[in-house]
C-alpha atoms as a PDB file:
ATOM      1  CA  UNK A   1      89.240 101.667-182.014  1.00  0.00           C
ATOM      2  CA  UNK A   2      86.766  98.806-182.647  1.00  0.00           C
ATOM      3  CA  UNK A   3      88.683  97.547-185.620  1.00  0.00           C
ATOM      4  CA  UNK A   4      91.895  97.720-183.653  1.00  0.00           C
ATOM      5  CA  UNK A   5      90.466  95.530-180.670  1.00  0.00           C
ATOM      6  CA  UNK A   6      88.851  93.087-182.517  1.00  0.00           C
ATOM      7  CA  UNK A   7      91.902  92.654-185.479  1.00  0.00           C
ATOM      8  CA  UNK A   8      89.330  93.655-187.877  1.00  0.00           C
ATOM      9  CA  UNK A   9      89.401  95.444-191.318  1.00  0.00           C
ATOM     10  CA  UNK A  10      85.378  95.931-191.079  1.00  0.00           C
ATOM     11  CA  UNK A  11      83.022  97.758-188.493  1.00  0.00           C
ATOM     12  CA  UNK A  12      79.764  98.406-189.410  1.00  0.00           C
ATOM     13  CA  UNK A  13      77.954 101.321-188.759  1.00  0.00           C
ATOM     14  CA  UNK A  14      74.277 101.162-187.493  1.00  0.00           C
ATOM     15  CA  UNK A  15      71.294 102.814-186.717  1.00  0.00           C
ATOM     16  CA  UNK A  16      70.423 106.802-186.485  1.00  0.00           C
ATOM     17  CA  UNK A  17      74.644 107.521-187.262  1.00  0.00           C
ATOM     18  CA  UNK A  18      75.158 105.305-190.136  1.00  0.00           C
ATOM     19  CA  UNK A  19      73.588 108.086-192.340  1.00  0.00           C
ATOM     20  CA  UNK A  20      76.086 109.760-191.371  1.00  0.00           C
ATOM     21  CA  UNK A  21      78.667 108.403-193.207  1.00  0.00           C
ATOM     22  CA  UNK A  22      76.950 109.249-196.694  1.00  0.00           C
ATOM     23  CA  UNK A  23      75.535 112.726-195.720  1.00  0.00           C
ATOM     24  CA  UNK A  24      78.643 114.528-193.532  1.00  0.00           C
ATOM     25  CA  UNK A  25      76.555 117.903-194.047  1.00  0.00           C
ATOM     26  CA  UNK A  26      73.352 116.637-192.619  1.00  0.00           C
ATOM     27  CA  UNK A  27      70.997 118.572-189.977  1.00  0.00           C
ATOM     28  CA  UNK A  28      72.658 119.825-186.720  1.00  0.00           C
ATOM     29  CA  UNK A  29      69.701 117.715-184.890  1.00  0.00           C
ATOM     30  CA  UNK A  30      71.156 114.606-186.797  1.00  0.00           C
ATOM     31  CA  UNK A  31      74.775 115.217-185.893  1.00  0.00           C
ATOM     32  CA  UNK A  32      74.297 115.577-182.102  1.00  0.00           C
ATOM     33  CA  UNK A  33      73.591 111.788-181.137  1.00  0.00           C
ATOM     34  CA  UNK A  34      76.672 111.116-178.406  1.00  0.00           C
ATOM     35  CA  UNK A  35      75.710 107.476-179.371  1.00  0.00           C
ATOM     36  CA  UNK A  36      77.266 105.534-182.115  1.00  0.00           C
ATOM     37  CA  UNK A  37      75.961 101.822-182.686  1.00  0.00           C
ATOM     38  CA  UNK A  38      78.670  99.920-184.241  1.00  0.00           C
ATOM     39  CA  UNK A  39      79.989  95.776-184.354  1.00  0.00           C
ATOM     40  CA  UNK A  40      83.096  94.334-186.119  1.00  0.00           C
ATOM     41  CA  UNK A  41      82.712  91.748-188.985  1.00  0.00           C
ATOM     42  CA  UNK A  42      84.371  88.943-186.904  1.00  0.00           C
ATOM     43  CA  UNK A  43      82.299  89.575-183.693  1.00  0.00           C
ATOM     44  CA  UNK A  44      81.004  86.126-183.625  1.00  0.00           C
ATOM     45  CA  UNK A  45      84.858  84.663-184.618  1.00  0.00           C
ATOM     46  CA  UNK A  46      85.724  86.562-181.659  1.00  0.00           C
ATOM     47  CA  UNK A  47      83.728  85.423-179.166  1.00  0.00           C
ATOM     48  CA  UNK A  48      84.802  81.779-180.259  1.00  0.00           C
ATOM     49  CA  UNK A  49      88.500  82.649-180.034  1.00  0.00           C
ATOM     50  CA  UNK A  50      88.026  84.459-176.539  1.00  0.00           C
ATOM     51  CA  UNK A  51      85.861  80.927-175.118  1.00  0.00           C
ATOM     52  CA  UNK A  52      88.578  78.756-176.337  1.00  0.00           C
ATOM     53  CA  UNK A  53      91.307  80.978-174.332  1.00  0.00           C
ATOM     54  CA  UNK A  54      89.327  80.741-171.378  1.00  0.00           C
ATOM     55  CA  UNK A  55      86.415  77.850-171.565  1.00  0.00           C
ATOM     56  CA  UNK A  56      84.679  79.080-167.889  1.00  0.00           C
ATOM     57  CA  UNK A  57      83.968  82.712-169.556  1.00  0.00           C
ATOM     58  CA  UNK A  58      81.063  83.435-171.600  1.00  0.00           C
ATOM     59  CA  UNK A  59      82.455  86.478-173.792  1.00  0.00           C
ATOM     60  CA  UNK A  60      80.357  88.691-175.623  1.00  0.00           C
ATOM     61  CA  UNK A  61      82.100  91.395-178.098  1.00  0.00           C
ATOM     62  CA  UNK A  62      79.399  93.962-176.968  1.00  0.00           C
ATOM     63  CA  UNK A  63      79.826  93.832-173.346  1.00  0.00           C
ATOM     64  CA  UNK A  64      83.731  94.114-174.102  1.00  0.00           C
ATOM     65  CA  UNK A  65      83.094  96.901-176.625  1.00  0.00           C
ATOM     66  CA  UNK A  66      80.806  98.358-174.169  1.00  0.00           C
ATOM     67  CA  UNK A  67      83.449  98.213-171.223  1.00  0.00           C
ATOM     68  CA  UNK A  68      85.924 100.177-173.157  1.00  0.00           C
ATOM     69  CA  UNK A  69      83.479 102.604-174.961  1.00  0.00           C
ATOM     70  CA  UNK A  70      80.221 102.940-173.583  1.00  0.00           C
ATOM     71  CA  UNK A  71      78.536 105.324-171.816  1.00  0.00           C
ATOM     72  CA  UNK A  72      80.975 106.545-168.595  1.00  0.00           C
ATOM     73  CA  UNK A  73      83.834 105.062-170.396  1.00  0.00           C
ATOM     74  CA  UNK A  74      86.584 107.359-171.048  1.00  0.00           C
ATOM     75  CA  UNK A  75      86.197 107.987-174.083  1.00  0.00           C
ATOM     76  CA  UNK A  76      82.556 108.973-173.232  1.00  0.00           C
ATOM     77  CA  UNK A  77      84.418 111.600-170.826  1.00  0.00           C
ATOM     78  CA  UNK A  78      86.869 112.668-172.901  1.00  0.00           C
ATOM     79  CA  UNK A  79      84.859 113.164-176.358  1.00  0.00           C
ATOM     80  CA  UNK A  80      81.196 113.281-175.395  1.00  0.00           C
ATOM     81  CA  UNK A  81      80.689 110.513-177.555  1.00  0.00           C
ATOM     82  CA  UNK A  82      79.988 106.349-176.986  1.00  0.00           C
ATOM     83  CA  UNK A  83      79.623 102.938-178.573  1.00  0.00           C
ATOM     84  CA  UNK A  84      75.872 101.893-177.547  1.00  0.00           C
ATOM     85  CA  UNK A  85      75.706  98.597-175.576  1.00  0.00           C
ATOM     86  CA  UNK A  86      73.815  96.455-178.589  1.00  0.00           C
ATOM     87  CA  UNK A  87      73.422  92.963-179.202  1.00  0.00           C
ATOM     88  CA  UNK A  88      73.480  92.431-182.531  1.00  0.00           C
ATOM     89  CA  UNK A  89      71.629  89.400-184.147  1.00  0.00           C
ATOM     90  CA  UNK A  90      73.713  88.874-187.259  1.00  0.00           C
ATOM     91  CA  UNK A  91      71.189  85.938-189.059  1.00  0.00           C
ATOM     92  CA  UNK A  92      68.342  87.948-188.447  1.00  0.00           C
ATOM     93  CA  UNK A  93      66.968  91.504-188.878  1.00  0.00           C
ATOM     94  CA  UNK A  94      66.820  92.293-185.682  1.00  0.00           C
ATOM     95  CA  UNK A  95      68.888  94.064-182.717  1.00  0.00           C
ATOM     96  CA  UNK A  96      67.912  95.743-179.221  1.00  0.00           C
ATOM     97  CA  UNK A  97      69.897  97.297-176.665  1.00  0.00           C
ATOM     98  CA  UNK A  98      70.437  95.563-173.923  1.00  0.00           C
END
């Protein structure tokens, strides 16, 4: 879903799920986080693109990942599972939720 909105090939997997991806067996206690902390390669190449469309807006590809998958978004409803609002700092080695 991420991939597909953001024209992406990559989407990286972070935090308490990414283990997740190497470990499909792991612990129930793992395997019942409903959220899933995740950003496309070109996040920051998409926020450029989106500011040129539309110079007055200040885009941010969380709050538009967040809009469409975060918590009370349907697909929360429908699958019990979200993307986590997170700002991701992609120079650093940091990241909080906002």
């Amino acid at each position: 879903m991420i991939a597909r909105l953001f024209k992406t090939d990559k989407v990286f997997i972070i935090g308490s799920q990414s283990i997740l991806l190497s470990w499909p067996d792991a612990p129930v206690v793992l395997r019942t986080s409903g959220e899933i902390d995740a950003y496309p390669e070109n996040e920051k190449i998409w926020e450029i693109q989106q500011k040129e469309l539309d110079p007055e807006d200040d885009p941010e590809a969380s709050e538009e990942i967040n809009a469409l998958y975060g918590e009370g978004s349907r697909l929360h409803r429908e699958h019990v599972f979200y993307q986590a609002n997170r700002r991701v700092d992609l120079h650093g080695d940091t990241w909080a939720a906002e």
